[in-house]
C-alpha atoms as a PDB file:
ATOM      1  CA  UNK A   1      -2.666  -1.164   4.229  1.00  0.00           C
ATOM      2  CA  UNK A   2      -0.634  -1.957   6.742  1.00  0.00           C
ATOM      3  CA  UNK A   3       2.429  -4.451   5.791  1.00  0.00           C
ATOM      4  CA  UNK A   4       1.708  -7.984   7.087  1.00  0.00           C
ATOM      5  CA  UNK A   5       3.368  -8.773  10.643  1.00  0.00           C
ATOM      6  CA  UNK A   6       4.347 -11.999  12.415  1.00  0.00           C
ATOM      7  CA  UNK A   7       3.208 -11.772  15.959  1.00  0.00           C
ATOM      8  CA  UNK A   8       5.058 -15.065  17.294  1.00  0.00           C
ATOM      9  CA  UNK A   9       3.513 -14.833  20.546  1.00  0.00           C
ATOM     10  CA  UNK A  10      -0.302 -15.215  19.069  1.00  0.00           C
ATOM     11  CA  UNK A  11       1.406 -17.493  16.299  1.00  0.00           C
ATOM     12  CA  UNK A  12      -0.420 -15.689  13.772  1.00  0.00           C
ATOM     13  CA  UNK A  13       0.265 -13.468  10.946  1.00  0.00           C
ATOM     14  CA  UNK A  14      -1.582 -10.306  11.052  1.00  0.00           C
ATOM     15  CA  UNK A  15      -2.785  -7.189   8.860  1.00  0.00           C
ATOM     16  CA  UNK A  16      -4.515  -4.383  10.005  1.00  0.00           C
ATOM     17  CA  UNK A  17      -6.846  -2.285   8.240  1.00  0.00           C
ATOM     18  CA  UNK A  18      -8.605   0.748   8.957  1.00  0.00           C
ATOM     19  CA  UNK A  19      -8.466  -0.795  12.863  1.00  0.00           C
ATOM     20  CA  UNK A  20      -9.450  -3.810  12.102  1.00  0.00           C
ATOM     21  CA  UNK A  21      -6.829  -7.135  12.226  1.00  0.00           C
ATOM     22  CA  UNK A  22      -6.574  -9.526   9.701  1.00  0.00           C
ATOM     23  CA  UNK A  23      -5.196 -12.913  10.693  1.00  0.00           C
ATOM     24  CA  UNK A  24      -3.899 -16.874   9.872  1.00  0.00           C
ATOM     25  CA  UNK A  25      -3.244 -19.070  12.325  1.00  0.00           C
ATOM     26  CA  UNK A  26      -0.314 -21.026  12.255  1.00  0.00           C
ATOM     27  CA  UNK A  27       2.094 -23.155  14.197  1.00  0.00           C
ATOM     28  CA  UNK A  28       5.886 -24.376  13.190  1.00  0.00           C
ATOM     29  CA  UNK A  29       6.986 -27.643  12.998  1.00  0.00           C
ATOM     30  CA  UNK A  30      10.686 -27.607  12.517  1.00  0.00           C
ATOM     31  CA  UNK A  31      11.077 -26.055   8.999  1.00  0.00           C
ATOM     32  CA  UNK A  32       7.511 -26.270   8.101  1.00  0.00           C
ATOM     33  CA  UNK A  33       4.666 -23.640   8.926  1.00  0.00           C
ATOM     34  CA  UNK A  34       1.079 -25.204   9.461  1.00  0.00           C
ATOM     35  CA  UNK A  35      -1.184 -22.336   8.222  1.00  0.00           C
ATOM     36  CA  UNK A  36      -4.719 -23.559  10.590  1.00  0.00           C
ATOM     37  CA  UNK A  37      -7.122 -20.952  10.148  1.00  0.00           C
ATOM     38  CA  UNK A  38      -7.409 -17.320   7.769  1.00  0.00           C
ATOM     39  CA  UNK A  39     -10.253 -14.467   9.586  1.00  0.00           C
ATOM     40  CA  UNK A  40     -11.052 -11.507   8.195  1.00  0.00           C
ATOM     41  CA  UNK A  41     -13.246  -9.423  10.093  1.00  0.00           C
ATOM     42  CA  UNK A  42     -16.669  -8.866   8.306  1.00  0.00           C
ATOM     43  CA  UNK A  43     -16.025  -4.996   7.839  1.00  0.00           C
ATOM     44  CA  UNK A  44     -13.316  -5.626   5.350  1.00  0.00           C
ATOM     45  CA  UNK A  45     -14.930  -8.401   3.404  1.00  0.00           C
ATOM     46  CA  UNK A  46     -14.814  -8.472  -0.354  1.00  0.00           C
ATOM     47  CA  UNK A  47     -11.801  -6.407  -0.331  1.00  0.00           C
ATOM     48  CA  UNK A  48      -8.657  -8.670  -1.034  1.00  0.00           C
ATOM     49  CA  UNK A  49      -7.545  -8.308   2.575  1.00  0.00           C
ATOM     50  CA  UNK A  50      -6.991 -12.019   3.003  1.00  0.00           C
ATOM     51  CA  UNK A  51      -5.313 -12.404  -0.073  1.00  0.00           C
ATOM     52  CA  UNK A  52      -3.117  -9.644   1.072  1.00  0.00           C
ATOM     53  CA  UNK A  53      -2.559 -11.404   4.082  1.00  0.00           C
ATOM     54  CA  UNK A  54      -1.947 -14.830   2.328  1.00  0.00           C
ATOM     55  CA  UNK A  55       0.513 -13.228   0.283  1.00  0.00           C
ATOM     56  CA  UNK A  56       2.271 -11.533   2.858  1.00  0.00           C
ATOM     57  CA  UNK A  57       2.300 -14.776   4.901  1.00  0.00           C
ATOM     58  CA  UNK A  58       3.801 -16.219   2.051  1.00  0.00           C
ATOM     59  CA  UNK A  59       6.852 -13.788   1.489  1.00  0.00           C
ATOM     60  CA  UNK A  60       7.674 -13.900   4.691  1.00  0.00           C
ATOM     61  CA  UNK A  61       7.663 -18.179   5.521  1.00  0.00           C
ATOM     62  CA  UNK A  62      10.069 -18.000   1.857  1.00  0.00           C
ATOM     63  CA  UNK A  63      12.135 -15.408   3.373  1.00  0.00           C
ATOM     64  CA  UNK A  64      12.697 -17.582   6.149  1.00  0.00           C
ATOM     65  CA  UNK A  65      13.280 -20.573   4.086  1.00  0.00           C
ATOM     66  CA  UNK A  66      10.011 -22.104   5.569  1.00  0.00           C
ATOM     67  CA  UNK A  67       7.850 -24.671   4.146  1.00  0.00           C
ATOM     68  CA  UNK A  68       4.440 -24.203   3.844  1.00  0.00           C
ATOM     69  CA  UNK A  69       1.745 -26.950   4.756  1.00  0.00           C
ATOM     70  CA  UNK A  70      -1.596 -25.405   4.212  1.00  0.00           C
ATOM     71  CA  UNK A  71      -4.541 -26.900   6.013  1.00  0.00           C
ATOM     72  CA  UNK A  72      -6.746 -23.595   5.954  1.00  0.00           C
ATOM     73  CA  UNK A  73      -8.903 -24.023   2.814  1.00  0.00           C
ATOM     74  CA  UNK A  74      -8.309 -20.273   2.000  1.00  0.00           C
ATOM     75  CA  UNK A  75      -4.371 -20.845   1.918  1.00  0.00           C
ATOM     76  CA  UNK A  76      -4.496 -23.932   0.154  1.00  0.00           C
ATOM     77  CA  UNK A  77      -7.099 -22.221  -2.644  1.00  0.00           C
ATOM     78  CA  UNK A  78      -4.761 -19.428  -2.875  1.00  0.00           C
ATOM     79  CA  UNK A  79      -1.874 -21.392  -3.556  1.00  0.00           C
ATOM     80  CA  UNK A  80      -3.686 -23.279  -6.190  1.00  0.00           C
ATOM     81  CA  UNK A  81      -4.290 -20.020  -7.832  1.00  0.00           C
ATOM     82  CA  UNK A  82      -1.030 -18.629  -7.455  1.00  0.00           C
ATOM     83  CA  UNK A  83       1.714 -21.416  -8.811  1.00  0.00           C
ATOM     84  CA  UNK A  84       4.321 -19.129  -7.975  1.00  0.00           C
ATOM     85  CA  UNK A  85       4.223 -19.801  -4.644  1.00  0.00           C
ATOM     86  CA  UNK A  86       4.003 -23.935  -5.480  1.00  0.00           C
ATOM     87  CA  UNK A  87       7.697 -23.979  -4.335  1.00  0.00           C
ATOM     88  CA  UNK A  88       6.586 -23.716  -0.769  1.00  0.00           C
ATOM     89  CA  UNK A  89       4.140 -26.469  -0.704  1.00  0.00           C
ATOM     90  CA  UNK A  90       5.130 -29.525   1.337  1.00  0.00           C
END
């Protein structure tokens, strides 16, 4: 797996796999990153892609001292099961 990537001009975070792309939607508000919308492509379903991509998404808004206001049901479930990321949560 690829490492996940921050491709600011879609305003999505991104992970590709075996050729296929991974992605959450997001915009920035100041300090804070609205995460909109997780889609991973049906071929790599069941595979822990989005969580992958979730995490990575993660690491990278902390890295960047970002806040994290999750409106996509996926992020916000994954944060609930992952209280070590509970320090981003707006």
């Amino acid at each position: 797996m690829e490492p996940v990537r921050d491709n600011t001009e879609k305003k999505r975070f991104e992970l590709e796999v075996e050729g296929h792309v991974a992605f959450s939607q997001y915009h920035r508000v100041g300090d804070k990153l609205v995460m909109l919308h997780t889609e991973v492509p049906p071929e790599l379903g069941g595979r822990g892609v989005g969580s992958a991509l979730v995490r990575g998404a993660l690491d990278l808004a902390r890295a960047q001292g970002l806040k994290v206001d999750a409106r996509c049901p996926f992020v916000r479930a994954y944060l609930d099961k992952h209280p070590g990321y509970a320090d981003l949560r707006v």
